[in-house]
N, C-alpha and C. Protein backbone atom coordinates (compact mmCIF):
# COMPACT_ATOMS: atom_id res chain seq x y z
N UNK A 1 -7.51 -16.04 -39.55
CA UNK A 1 -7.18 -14.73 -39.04
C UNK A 1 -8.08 -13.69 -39.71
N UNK A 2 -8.60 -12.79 -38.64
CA UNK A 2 -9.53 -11.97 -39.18
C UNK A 2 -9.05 -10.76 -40.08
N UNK A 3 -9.53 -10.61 -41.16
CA UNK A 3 -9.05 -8.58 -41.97
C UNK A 3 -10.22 -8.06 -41.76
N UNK A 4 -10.12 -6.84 -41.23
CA UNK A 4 -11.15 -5.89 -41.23
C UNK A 4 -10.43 -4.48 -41.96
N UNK A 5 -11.15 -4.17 -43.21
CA UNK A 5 -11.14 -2.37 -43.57
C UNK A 5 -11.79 -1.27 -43.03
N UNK A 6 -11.16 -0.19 -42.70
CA UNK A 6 -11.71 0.66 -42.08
C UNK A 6 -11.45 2.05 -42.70
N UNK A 7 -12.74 2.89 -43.10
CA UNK A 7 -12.71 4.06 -43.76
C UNK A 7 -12.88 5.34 -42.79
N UNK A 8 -12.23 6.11 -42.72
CA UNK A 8 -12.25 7.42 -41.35
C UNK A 8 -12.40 8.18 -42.05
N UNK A 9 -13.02 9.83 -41.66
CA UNK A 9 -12.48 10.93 -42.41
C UNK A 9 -11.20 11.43 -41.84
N UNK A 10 -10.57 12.36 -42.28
CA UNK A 10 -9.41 12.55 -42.36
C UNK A 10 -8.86 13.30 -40.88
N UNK A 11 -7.99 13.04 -40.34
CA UNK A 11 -7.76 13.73 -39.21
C UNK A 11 -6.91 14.84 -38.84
N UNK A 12 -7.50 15.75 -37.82
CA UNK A 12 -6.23 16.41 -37.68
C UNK A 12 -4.99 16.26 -37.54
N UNK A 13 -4.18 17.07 -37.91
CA UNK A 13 -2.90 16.89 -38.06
C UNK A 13 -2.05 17.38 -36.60
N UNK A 14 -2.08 16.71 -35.65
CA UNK A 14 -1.29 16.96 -34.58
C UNK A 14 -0.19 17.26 -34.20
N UNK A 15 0.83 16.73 -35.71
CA UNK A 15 1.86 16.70 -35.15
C UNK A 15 2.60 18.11 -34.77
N UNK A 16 2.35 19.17 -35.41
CA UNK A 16 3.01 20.53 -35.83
C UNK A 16 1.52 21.78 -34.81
N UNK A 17 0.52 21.29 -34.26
CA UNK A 17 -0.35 21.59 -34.03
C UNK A 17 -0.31 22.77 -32.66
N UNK A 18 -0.77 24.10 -32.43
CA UNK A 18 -0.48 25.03 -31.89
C UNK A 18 -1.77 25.06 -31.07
N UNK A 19 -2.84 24.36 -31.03
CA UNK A 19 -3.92 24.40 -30.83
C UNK A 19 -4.27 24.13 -29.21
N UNK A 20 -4.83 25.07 -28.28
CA UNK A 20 -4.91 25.45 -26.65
C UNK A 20 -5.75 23.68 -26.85
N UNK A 21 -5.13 23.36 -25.54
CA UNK A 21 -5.87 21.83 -25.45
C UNK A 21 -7.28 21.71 -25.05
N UNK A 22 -8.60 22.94 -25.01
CA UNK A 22 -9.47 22.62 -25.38
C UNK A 22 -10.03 22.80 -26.97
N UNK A 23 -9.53 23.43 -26.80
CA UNK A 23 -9.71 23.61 -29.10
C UNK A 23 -9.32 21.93 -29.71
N UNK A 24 -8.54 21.45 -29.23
CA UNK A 24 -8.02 20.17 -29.52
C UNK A 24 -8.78 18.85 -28.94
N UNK A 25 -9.14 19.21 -27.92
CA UNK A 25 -10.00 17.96 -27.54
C UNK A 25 -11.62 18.41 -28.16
N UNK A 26 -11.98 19.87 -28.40
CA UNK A 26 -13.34 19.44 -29.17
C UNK A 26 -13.40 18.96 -30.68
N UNK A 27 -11.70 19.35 -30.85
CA UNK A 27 -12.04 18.37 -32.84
C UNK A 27 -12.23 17.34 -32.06
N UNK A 28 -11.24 16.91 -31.39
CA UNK A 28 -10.62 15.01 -31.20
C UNK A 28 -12.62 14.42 -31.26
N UNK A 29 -13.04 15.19 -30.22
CA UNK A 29 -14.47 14.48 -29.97
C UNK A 29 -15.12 14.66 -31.37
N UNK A 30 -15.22 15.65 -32.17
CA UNK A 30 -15.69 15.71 -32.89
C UNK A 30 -15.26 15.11 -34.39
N UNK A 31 -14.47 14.93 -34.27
CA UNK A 31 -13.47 13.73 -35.24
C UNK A 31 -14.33 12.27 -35.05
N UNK A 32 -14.25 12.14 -33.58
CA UNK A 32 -14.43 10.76 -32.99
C UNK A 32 -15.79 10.41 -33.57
N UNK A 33 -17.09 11.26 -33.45
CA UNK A 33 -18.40 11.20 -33.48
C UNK A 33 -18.34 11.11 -34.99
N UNK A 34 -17.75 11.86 -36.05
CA UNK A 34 -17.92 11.60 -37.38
C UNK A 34 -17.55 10.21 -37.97
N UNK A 35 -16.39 9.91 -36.96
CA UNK A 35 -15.92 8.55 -37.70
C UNK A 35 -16.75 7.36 -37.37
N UNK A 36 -16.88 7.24 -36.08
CA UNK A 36 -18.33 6.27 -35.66
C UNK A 36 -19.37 6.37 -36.45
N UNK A 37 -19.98 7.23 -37.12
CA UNK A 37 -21.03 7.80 -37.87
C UNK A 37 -20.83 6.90 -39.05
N UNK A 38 -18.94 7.37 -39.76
CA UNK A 38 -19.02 6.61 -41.02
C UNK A 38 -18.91 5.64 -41.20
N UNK A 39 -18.19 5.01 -39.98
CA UNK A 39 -17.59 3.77 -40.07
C UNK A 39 -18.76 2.86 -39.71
N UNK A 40 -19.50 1.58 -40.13
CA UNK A 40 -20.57 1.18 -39.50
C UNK A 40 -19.66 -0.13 -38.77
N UNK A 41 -18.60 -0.46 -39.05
CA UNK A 41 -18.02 -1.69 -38.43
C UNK A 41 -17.50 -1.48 -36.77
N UNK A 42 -17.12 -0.19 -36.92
CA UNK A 42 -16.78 0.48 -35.57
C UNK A 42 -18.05 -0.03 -34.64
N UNK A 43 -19.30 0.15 -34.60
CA UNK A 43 -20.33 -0.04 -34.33
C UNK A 43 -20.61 -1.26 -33.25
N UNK A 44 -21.33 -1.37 -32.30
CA UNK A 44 -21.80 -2.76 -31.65
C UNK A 44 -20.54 -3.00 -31.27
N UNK A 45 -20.49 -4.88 -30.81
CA UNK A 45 -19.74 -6.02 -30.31
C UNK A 45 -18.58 -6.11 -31.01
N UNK A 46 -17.58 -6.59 -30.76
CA UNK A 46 -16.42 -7.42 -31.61
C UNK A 46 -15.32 -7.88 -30.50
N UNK A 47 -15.26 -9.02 -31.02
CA UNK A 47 -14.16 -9.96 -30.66
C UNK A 47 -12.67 -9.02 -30.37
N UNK A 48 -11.90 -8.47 -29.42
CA UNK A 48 -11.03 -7.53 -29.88
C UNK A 48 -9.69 -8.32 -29.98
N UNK A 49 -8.91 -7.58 -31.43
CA UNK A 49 -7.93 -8.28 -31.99
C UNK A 49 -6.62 -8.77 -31.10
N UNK A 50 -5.85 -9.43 -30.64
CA UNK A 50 -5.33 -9.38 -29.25
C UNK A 50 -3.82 -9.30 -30.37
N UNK A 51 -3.63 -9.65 -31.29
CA UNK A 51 -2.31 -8.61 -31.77
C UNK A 51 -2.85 -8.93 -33.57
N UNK A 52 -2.19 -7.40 -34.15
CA UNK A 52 -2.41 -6.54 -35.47
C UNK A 52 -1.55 -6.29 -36.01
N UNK A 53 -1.38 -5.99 -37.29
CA UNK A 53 -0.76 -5.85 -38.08
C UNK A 53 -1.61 -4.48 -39.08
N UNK A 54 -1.37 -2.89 -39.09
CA UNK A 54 -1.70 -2.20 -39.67
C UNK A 54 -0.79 -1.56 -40.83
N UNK A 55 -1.90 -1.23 -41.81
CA UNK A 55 -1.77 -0.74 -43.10
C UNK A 55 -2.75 0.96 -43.09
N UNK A 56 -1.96 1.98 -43.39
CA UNK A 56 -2.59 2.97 -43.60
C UNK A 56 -2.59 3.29 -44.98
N UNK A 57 -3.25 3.99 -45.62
CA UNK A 57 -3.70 5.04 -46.58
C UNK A 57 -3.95 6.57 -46.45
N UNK A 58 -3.74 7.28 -46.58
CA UNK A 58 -4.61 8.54 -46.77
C UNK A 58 -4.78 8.76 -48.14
N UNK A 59 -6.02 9.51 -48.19
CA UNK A 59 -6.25 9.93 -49.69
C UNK A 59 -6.12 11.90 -49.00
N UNK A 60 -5.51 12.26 -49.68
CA UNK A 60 -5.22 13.62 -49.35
C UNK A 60 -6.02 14.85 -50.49
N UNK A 61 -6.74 14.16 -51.22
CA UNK A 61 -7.19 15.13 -51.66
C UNK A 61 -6.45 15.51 -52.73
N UNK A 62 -6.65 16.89 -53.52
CA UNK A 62 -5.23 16.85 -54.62
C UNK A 62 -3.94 18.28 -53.93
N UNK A 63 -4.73 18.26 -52.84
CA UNK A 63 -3.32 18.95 -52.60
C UNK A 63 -1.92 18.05 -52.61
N UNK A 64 -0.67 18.61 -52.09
CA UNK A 64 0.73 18.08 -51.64
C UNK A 64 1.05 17.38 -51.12
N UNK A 65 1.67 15.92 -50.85
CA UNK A 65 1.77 15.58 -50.08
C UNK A 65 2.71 15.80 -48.51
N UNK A 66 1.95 15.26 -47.21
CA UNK A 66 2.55 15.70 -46.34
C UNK A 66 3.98 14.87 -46.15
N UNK A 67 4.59 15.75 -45.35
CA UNK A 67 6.25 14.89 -44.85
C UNK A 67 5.30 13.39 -44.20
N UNK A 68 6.39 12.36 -43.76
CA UNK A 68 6.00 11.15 -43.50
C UNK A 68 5.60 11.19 -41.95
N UNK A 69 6.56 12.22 -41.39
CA UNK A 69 6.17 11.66 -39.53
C UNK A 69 4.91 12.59 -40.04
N UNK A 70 4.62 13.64 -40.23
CA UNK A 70 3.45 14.67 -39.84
C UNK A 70 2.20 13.22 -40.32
N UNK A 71 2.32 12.82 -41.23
CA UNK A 71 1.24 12.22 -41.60
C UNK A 71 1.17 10.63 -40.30
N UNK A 72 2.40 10.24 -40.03
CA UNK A 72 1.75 9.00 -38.95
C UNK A 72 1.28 9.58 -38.06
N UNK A 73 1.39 11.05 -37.63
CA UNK A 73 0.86 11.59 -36.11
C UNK A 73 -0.69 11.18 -36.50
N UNK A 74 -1.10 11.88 -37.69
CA UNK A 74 -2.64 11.78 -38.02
C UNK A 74 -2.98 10.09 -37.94
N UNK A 75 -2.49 9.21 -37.37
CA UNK A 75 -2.97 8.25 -36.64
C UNK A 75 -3.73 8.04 -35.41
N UNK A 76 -2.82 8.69 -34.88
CA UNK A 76 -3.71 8.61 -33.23
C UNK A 76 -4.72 8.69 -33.10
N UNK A 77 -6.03 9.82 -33.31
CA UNK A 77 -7.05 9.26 -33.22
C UNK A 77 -7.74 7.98 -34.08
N UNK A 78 -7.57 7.57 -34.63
CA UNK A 78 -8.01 6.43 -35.59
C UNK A 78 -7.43 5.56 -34.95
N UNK A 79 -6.41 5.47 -34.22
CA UNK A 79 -6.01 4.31 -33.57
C UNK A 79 -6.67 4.33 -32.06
N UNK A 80 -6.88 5.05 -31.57
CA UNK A 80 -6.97 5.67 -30.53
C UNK A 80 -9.03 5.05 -30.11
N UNK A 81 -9.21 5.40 -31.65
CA UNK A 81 -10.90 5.05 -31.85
C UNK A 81 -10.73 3.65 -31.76
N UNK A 82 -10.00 2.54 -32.56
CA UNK A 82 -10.29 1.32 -32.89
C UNK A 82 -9.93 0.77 -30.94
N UNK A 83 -9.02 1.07 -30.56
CA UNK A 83 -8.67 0.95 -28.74
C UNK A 83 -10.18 1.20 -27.86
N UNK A 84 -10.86 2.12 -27.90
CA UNK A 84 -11.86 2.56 -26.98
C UNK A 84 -13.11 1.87 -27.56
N UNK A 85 -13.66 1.40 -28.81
CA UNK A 85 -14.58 0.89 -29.45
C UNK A 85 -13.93 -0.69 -29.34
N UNK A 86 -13.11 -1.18 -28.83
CA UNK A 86 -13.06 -2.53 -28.99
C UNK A 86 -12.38 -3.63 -29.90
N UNK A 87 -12.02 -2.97 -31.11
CA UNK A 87 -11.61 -3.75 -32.44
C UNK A 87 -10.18 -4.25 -31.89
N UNK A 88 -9.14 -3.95 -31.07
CA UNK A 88 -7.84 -3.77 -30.76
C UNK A 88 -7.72 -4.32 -29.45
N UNK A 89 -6.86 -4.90 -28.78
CA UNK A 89 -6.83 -5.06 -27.03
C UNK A 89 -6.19 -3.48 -27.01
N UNK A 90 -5.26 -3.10 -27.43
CA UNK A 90 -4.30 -2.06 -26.79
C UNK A 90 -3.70 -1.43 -28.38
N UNK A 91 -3.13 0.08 -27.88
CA UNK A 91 -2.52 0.21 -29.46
C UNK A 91 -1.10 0.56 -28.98
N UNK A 92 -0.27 -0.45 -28.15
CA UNK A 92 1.12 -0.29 -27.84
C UNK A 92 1.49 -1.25 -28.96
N UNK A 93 3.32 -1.18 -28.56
CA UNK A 93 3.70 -1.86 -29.59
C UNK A 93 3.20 -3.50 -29.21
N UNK A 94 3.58 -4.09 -28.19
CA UNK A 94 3.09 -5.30 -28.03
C UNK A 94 1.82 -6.01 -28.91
N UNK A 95 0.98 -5.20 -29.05
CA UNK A 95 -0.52 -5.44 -29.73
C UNK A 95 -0.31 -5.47 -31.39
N UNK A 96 0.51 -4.03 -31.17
CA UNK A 96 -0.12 -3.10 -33.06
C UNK A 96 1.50 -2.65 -33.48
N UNK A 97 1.09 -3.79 -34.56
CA UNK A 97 2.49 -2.96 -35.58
C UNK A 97 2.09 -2.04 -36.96
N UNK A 98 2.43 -1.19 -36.89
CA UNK A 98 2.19 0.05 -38.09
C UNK A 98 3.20 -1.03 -39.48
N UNK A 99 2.46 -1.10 -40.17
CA UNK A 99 3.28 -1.49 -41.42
C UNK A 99 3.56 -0.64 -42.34
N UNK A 100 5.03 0.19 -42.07
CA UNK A 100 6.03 1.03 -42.74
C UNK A 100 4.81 2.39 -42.59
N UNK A 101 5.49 3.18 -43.16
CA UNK A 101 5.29 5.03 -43.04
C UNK A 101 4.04 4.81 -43.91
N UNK A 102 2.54 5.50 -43.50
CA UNK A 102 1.35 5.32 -44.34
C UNK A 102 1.40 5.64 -45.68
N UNK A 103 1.25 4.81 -46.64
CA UNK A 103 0.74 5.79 -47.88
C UNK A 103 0.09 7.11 -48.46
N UNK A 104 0.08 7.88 -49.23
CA UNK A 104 -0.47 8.40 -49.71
C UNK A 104 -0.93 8.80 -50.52
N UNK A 105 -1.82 8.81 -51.17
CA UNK A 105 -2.53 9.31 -52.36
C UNK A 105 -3.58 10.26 -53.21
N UNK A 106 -3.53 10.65 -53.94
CA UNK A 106 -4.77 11.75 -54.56
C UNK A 106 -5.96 11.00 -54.43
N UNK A 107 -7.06 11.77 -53.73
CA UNK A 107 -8.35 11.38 -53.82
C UNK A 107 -9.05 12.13 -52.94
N UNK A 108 -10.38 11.96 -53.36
CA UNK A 108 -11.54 12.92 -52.82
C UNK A 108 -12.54 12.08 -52.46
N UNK A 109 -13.20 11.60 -51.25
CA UNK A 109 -13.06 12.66 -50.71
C UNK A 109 -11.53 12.26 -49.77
N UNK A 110 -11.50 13.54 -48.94
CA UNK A 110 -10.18 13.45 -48.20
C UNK A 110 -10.62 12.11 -47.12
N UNK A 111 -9.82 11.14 -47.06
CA UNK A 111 -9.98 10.00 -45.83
C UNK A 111 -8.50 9.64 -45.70
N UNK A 112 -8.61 8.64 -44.56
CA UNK A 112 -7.92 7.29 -44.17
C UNK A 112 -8.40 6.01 -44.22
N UNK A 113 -7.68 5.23 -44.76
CA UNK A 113 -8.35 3.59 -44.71
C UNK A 113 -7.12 3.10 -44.27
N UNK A 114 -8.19 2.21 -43.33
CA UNK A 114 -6.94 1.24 -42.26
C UNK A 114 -7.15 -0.53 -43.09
N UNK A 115 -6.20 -0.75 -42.56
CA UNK A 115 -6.51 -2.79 -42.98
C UNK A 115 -5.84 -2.81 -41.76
N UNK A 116 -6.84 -3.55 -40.93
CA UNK A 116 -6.27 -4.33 -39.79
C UNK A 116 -5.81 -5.78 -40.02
N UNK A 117 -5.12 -6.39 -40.08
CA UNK A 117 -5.12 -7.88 -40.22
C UNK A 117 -4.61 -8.62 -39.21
N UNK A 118 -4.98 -9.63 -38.15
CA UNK A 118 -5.22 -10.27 -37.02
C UNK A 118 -3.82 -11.18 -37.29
N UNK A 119 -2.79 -11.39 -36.25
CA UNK A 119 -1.78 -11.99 -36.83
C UNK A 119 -1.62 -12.54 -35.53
N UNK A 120 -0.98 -14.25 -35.18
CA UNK A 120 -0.99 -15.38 -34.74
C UNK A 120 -0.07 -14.36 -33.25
């Protein structure tokens, strides 16, 4: 079974978000283009995982940490990326299980790291 790590920069925070839905779709794109950039695994071909098992992180930087739902919203695009690039068949539940409310932690720079792990 395959593990793949995956490092993003950090995403907007959607959940609480007031933002006219083109202001919102030019982060989303522009989110999207940075993370392809960092991520080099995102990149090319891959086998896509036909069901997952995910692990989040955020490193938040040294500010506060956020409440727990605000921080799974900041999934979607990162999930949303691994779906349209291939790594994933689908990011319903059938496919992708979130394993428990993401972590969080102090660190700089601000990211997300995913562990995908490929499960039978």
């Amino acid at each position: 079974m395959r593990r793949v790590e995956l490092t993003f920069p950090m995403p907007l925070n959607i959940a609480n978000s007031r933002l006219h839905w083109r202001a919102k779709e030019r982060e989303r794109n522009a989110w999207m283009a940075r993370a392809v950039v960092m991520e080099r695994q995102v990149r090319g071909r891959h086998q896509p995982m036909a069901k997952v098992r995910v692990t989040a992180v955020f490193y938040i930087g040294g500010g506060p940490f956020t409440d727990p739902d605000n921080i799974t919203a900041r999934l979607k695009w990162p999930l949303d990326l691994l779906k349209a690039r291939g790594l994933i068949v689908d990011d319903n539940a059938r496919v992708l299980t979130l394993t428990g409310i993401p972590e969080q932690r102090q660190g700089t720079p601000r990211r997300v790291v995913l562990t995908l792990q490929e499960v039978a």
